[in-house]
PDB file of N, CA and C in Angstrom:
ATOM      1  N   UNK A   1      94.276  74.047  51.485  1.00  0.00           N
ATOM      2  CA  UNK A   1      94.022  73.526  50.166  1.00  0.00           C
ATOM      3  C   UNK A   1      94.212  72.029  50.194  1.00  0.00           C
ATOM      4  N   UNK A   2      93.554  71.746  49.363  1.00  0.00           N
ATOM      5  CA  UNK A   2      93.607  69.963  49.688  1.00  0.00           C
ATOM      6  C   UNK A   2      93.914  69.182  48.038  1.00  0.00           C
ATOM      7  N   UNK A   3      94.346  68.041  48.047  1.00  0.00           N
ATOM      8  CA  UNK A   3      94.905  67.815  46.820  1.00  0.00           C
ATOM      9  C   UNK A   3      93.172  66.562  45.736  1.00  0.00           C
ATOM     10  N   UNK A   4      93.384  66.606  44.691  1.00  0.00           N
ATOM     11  CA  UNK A   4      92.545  65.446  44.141  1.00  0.00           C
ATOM     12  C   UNK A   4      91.905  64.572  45.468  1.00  0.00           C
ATOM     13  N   UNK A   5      93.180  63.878  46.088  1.00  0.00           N
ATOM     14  CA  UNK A   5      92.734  62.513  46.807  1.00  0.00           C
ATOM     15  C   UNK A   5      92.583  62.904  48.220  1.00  0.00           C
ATOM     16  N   UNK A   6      91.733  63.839  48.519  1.00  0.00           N
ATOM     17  CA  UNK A   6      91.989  64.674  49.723  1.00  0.00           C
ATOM     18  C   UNK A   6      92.882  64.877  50.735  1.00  0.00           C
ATOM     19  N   UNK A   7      94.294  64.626  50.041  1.00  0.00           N
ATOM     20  CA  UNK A   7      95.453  64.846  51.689  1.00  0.00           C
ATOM     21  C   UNK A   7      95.463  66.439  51.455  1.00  0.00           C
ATOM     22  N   UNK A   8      95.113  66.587  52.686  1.00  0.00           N
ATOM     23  CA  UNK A   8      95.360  68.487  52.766  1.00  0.00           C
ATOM     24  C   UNK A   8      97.052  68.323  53.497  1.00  0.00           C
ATOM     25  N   UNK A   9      97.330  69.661  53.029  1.00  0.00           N
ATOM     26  CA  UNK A   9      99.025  69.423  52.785  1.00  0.00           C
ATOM     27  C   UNK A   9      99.020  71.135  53.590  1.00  0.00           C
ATOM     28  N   UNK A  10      99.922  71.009  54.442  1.00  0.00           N
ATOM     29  CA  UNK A  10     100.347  72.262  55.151  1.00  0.00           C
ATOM     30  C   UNK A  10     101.521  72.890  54.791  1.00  0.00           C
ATOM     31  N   UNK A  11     101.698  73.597  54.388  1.00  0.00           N
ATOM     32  CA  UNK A  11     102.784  74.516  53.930  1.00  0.00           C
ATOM     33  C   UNK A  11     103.178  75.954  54.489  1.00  0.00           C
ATOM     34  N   UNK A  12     104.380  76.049  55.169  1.00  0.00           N
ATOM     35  CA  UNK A  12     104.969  77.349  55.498  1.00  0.00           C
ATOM     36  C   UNK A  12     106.009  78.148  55.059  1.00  0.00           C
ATOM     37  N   UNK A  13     105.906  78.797  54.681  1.00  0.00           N
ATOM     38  CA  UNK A  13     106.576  79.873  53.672  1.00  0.00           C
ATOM     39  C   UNK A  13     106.982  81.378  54.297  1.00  0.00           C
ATOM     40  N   UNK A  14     107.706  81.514  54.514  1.00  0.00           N
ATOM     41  CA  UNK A  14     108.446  83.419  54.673  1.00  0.00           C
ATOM     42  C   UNK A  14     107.176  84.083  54.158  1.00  0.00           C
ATOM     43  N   UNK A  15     107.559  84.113  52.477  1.00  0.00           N
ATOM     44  CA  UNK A  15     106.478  84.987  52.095  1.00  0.00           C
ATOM     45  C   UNK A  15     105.803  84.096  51.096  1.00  0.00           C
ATOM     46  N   UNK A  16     104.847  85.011  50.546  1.00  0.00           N
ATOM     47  CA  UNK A  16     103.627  85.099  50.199  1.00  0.00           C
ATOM     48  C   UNK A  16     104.062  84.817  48.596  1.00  0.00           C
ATOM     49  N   UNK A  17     104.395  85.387  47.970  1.00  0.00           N
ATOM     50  CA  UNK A  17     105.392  84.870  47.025  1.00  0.00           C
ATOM     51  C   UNK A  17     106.828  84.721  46.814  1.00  0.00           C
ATOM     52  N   UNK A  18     107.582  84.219  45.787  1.00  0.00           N
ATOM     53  CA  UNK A  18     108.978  84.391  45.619  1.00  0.00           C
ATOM     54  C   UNK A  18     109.617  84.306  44.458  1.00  0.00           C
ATOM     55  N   UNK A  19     110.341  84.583  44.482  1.00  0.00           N
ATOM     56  CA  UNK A  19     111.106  84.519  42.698  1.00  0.00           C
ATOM     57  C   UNK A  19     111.642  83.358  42.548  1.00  0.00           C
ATOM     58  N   UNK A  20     111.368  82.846  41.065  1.00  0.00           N
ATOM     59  CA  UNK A  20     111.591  81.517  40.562  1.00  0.00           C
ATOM     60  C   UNK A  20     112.958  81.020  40.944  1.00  0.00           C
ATOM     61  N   UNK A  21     113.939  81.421  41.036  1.00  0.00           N
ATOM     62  CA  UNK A  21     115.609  81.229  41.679  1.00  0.00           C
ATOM     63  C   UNK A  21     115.265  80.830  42.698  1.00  0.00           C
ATOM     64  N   UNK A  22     114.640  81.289  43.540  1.00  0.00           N
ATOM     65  CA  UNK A  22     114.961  80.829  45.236  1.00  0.00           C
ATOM     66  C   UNK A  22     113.310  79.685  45.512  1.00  0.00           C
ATOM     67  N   UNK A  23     112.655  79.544  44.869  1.00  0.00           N
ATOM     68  CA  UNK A  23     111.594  78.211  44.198  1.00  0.00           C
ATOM     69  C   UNK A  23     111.888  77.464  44.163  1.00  0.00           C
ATOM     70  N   UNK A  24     112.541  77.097  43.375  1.00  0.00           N
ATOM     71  CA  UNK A  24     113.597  76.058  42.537  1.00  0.00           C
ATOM     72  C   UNK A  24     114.366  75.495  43.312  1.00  0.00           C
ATOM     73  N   UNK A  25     115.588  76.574  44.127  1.00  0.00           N
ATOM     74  CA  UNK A  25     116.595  76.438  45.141  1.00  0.00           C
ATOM     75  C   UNK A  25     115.933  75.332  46.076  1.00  0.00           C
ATOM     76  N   UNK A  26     114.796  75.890  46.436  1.00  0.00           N
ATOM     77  CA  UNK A  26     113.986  75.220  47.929  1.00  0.00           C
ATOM     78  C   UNK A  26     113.669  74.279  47.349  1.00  0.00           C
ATOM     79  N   UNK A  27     113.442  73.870  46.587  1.00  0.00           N
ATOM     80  CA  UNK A  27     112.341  72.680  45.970  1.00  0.00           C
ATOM     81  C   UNK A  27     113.501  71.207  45.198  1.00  0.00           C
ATOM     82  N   UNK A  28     114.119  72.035  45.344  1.00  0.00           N
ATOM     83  CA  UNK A  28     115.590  71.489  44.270  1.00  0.00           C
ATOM     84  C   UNK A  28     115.015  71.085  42.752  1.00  0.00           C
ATOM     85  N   UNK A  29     114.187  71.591  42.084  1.00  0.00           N
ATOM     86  CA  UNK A  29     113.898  71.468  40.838  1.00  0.00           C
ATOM     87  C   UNK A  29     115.138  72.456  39.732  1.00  0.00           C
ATOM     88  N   UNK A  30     114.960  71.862  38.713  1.00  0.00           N
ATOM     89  CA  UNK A  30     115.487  72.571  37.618  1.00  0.00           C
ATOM     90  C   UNK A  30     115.291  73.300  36.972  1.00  0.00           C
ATOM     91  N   UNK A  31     115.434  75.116  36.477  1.00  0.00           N
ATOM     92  CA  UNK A  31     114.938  75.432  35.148  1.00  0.00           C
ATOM     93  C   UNK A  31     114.325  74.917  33.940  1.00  0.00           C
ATOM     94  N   UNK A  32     115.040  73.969  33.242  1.00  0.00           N
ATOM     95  CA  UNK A  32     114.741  73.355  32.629  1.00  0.00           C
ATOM     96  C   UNK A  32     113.320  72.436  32.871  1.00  0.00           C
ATOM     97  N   UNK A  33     113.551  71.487  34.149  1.00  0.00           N
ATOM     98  CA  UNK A  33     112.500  70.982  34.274  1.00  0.00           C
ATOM     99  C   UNK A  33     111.276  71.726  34.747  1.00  0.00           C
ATOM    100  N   UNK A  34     111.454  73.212  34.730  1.00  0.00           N
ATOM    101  CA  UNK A  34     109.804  74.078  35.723  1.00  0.00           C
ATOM    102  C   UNK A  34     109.632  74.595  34.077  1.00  0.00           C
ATOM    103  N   UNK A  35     110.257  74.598  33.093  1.00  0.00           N
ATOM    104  CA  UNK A  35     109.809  75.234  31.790  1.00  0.00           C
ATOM    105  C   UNK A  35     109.386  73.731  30.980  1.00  0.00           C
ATOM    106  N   UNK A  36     109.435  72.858  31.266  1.00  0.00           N
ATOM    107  CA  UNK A  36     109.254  71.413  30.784  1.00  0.00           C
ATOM    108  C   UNK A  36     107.700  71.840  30.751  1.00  0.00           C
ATOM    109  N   UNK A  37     107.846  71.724  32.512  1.00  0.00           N
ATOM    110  CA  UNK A  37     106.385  71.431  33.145  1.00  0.00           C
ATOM    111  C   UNK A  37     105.453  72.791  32.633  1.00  0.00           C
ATOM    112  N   UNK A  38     105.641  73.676  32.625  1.00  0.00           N
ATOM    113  CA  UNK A  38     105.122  74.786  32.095  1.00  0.00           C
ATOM    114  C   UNK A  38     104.800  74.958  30.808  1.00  0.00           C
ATOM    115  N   UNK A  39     105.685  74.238  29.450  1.00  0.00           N
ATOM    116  CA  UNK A  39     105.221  74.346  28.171  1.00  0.00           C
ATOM    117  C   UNK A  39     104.002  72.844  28.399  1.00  0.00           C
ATOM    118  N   UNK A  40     103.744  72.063  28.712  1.00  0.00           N
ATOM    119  CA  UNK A  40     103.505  70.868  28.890  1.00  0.00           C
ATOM    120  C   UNK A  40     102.171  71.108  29.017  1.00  0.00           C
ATOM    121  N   UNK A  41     101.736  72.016  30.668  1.00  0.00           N
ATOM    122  CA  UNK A  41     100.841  72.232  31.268  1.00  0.00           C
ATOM    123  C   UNK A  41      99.922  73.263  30.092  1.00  0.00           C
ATOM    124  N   UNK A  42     100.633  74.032  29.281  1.00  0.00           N
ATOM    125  CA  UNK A  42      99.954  75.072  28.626  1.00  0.00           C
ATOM    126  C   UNK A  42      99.321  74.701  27.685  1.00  0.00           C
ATOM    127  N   UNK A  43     100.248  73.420  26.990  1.00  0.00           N
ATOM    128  CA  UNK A  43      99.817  72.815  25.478  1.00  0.00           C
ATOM    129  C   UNK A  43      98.496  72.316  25.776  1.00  0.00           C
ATOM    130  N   UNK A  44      98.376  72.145  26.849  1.00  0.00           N
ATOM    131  CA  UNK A  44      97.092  71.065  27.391  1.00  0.00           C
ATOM    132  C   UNK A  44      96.062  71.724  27.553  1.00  0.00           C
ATOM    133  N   UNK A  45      96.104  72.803  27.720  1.00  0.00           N
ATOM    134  CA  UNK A  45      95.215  74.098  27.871  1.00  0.00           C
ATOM    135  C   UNK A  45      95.514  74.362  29.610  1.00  0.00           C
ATOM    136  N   UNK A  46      96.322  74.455  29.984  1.00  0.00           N
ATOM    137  CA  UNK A  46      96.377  74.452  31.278  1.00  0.00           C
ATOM    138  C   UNK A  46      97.124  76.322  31.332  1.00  0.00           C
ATOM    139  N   UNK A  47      96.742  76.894  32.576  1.00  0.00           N
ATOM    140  CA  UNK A  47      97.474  78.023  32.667  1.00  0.00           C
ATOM    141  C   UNK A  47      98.583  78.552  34.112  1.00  0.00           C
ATOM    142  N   UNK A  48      99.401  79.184  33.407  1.00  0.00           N
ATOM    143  CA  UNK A  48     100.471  79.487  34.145  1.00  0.00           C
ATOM    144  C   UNK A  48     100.096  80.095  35.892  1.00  0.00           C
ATOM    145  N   UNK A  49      98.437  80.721  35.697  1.00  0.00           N
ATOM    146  CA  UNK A  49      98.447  81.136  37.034  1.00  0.00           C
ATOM    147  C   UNK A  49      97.701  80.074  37.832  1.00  0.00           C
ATOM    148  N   UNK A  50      97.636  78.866  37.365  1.00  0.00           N
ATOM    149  CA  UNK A  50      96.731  77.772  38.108  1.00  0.00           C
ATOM    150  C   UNK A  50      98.736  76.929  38.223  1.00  0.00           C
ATOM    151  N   UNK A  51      99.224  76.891  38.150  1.00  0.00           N
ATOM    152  CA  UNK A  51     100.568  76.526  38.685  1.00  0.00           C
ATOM    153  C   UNK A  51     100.760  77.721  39.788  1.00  0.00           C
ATOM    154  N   UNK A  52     100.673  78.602  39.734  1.00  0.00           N
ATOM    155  CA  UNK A  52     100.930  79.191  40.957  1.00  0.00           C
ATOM    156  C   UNK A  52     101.470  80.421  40.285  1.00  0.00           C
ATOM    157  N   UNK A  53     102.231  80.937  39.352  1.00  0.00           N
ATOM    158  CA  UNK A  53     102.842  82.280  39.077  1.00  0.00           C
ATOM    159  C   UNK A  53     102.033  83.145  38.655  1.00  0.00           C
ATOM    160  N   UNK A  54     102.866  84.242  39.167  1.00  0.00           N
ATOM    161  CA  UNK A  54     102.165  85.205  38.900  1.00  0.00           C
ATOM    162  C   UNK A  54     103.393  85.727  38.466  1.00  0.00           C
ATOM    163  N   UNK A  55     102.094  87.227  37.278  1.00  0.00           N
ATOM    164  CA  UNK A  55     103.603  88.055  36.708  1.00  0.00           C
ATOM    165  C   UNK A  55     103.139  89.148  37.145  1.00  0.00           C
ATOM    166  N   UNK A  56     104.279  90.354  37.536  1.00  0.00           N
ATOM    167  CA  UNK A  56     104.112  91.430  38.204  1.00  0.00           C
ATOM    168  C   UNK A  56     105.824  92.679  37.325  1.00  0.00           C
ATOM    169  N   UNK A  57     105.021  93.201  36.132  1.00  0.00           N
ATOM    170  CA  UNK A  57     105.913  93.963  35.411  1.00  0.00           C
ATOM    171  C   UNK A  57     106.274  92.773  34.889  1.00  0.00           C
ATOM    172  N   UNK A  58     107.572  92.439  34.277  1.00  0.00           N
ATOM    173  CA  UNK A  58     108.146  91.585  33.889  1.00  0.00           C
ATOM    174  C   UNK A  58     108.414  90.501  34.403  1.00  0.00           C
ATOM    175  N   UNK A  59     108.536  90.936  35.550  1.00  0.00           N
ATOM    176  CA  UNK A  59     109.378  89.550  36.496  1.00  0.00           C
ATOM    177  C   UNK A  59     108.076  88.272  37.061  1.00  0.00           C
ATOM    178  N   UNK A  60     108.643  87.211  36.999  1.00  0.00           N
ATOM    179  CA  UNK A  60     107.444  86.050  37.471  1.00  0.00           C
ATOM    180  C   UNK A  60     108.142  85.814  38.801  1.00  0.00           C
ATOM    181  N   UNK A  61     106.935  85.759  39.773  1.00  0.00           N
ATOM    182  CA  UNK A  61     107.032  86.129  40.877  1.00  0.00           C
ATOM    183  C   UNK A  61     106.030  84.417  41.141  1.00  0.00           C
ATOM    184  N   UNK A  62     106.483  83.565  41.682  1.00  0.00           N
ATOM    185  CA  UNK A  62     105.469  82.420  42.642  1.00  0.00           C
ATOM    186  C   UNK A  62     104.691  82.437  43.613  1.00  0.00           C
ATOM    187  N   UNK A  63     103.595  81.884  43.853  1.00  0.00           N
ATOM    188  CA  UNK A  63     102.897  81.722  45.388  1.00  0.00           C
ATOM    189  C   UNK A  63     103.279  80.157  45.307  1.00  0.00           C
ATOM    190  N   UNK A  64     104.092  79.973  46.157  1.00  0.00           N
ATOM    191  CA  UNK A  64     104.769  78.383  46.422  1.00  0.00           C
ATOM    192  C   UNK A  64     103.833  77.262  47.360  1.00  0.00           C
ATOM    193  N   UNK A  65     102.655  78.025  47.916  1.00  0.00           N
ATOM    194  CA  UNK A  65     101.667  76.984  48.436  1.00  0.00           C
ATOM    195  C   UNK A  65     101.043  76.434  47.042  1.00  0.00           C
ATOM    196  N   UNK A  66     100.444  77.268  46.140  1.00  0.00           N
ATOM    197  CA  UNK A  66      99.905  76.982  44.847  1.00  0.00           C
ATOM    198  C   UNK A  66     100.654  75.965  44.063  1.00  0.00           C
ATOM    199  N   UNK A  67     101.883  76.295  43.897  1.00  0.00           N
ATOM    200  CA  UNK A  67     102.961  75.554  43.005  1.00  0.00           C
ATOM    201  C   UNK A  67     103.306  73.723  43.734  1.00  0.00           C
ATOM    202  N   UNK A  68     102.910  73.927  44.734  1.00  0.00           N
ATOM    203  CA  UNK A  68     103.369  72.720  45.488  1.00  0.00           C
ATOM    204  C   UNK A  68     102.256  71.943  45.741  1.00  0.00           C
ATOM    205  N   UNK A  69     100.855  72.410  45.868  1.00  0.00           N
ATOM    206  CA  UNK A  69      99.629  71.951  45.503  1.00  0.00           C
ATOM    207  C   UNK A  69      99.688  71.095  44.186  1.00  0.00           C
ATOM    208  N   UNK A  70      99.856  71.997  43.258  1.00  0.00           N
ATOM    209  CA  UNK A  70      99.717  71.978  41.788  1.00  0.00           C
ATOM    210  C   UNK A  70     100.919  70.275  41.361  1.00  0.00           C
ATOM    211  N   UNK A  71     101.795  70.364  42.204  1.00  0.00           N
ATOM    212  CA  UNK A  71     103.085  69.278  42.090  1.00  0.00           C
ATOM    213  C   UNK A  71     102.106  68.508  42.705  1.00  0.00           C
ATOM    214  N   UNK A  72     101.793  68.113  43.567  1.00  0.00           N
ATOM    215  CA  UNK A  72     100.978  66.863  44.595  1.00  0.00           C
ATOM    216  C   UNK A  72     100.060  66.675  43.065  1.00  0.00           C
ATOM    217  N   UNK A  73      99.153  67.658  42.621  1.00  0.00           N
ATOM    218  CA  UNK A  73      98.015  67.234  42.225  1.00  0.00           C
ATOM    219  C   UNK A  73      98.327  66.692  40.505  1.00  0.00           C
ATOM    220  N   UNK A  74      99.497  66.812  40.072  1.00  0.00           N
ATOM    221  CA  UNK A  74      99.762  67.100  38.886  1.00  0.00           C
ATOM    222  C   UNK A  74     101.521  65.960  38.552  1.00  0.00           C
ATOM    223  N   UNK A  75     102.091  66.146  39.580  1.00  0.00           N
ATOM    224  CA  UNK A  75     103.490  65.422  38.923  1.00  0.00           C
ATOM    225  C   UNK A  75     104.153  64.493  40.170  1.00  0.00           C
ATOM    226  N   UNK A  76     103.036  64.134  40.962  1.00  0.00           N
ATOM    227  CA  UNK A  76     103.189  63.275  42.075  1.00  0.00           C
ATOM    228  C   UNK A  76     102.925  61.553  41.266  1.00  0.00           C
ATOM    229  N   UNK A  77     103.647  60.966  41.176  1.00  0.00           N
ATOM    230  CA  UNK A  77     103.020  59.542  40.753  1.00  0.00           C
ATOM    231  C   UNK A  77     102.766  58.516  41.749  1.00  0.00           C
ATOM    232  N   UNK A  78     103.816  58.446  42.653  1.00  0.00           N
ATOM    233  CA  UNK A  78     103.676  57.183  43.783  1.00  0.00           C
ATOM    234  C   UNK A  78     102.507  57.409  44.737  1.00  0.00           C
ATOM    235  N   UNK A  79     101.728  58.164  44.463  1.00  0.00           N
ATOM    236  CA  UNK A  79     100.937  58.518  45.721  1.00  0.00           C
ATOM    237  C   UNK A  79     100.467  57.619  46.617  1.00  0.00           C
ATOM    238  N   UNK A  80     101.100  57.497  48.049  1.00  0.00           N
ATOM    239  CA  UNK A  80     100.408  56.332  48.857  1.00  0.00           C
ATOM    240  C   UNK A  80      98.988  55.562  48.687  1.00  0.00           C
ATOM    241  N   UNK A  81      98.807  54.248  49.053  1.00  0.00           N
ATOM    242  CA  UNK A  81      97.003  53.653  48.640  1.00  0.00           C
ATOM    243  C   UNK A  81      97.120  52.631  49.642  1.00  0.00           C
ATOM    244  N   UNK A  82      98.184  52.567  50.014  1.00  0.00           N
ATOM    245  CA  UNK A  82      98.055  51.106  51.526  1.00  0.00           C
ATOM    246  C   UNK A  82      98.017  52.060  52.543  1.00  0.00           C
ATOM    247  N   UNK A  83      97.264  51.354  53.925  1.00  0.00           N
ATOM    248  CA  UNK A  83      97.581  52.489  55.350  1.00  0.00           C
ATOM    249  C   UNK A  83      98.967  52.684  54.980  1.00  0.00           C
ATOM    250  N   UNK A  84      99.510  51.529  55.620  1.00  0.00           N
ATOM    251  CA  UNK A  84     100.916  51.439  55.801  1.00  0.00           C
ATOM    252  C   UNK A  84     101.720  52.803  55.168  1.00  0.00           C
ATOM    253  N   UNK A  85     101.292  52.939  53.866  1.00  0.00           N
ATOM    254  CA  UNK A  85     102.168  54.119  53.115  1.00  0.00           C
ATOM    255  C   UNK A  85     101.740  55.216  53.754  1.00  0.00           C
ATOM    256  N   UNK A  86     100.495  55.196  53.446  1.00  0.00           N
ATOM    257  CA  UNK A  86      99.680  56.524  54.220  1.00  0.00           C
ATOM    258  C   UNK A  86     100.554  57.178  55.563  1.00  0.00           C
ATOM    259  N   UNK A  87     100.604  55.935  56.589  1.00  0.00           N
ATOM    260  CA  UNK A  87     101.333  56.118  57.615  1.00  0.00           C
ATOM    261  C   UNK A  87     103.132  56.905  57.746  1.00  0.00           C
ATOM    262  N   UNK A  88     103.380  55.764  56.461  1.00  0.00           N
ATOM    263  CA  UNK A  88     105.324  56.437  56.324  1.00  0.00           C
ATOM    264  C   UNK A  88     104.453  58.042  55.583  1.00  0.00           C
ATOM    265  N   UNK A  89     104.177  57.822  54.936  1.00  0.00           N
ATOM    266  CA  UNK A  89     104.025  59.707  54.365  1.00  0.00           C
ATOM    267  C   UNK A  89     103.756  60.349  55.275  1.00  0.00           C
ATOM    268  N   UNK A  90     102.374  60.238  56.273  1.00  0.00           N
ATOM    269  CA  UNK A  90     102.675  61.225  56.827  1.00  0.00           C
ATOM    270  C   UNK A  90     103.751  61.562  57.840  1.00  0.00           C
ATOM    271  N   UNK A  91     104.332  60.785  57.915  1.00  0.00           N
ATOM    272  CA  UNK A  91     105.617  60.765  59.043  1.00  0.00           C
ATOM    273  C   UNK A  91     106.673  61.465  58.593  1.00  0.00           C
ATOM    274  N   UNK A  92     106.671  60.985  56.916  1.00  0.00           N
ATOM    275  CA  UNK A  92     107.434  61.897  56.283  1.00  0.00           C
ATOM    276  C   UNK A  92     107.435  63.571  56.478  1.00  0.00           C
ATOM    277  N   UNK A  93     106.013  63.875  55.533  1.00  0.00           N
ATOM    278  CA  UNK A  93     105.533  64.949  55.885  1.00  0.00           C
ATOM    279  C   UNK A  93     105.886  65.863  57.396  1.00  0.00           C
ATOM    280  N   UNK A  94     105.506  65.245  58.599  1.00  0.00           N
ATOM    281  CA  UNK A  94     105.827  65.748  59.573  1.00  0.00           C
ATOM    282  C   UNK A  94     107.228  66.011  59.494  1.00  0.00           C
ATOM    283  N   UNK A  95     108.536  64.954  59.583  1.00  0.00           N
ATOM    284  CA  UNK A  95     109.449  65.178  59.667  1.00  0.00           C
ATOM    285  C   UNK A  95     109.968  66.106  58.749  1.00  0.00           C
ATOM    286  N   UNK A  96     109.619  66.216  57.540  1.00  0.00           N
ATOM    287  CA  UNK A  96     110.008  67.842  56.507  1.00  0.00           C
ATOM    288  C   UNK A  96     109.388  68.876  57.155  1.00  0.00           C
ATOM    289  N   UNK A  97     108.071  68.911  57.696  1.00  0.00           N
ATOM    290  CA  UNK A  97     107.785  70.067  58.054  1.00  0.00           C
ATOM    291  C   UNK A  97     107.957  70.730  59.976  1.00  0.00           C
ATOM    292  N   UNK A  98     108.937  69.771  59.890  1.00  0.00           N
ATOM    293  CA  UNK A  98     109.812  70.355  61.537  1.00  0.00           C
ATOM    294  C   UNK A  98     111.087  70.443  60.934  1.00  0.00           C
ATOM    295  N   UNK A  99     111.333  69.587  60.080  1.00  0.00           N
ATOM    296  CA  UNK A  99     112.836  70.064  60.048  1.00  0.00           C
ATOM    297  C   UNK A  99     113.207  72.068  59.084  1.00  0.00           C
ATOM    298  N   UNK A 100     111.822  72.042  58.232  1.00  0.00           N
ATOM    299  CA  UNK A 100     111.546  73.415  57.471  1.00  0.00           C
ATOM    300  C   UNK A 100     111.693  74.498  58.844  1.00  0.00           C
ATOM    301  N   UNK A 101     110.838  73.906  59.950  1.00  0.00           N
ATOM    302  CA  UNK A 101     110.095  75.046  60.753  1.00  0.00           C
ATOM    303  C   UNK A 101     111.464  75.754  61.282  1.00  0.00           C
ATOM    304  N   UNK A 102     111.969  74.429  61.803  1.00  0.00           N
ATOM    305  CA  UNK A 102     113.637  74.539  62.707  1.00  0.00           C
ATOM    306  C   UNK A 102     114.671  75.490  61.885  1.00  0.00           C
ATOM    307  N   UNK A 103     114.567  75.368  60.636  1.00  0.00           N
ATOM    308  CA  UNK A 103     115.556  76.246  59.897  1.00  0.00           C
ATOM    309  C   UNK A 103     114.917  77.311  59.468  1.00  0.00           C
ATOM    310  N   UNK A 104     113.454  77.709  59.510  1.00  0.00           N
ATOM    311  CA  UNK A 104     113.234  79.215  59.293  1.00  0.00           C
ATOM    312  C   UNK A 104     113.294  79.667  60.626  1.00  0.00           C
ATOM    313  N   UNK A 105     113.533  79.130  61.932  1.00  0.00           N
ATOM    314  CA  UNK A 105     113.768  79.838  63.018  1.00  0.00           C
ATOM    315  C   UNK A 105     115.232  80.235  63.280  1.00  0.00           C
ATOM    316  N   UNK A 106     116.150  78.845  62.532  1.00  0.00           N
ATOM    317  CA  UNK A 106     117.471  79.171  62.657  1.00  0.00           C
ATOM    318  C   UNK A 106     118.270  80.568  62.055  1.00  0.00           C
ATOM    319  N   UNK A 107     117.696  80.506  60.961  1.00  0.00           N
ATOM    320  CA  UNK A 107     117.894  81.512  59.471  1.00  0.00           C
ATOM    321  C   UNK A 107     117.456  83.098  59.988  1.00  0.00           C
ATOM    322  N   UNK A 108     116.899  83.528  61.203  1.00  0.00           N
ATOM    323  CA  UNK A 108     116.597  84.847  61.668  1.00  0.00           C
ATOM    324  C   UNK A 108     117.364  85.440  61.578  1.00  0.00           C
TER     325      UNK A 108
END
């Protein structure tokens, strides 16, 4: 999936979805602030399953590639525009997504 400004963004995840507690946990966001963003997104005409949730019986259940898409494309402001930035991001990027990989191997 690729964002507005075409950085395609790689994401690895356990599963396929997850419950909003352990979302949040990973992401370090707030209740408060994912119901901010959620009344916000709706007023606008925006919908809950284009953020990424899904509901299954009662419980809201996430697809966290969607939700993290949806953050890049939606509540990202600094978005790099010099190489230079381009360059630290993706370095960034890499370095979150080895240091993720290293601890879902650790966590077995």
């Amino acid at each position: 999936m690729s964002s507005k400004d075409g950085m395609l963004l790689n994401y690895k995840f356990k599963k396929g979805l997850v419950k909003t507690s352990y979302l949040l946990d990973k992401l370090s966001i707030s209740v408060s602030t994912l119901n901010y963003w959620k009344t916000l997104w709706t007023k606008n005409g925006g919908m809950h399953w284009d953020m990424g949730m899904r509901m299954i019986g009662k419980n809201a259940f996430w697809d966290p590639i969607v939700f993290c898409n949806w953050i890049v494309n939606n509540k990202l402001k600094n978005k790099p525009t010099e190489p230079e930035q381009k360059l630290d991001h993706n370095k960034m990027i890499l370095f979150v997504k080895r240091n993720v990989e290293e601890q879902k191997y650790d966590n077995r």
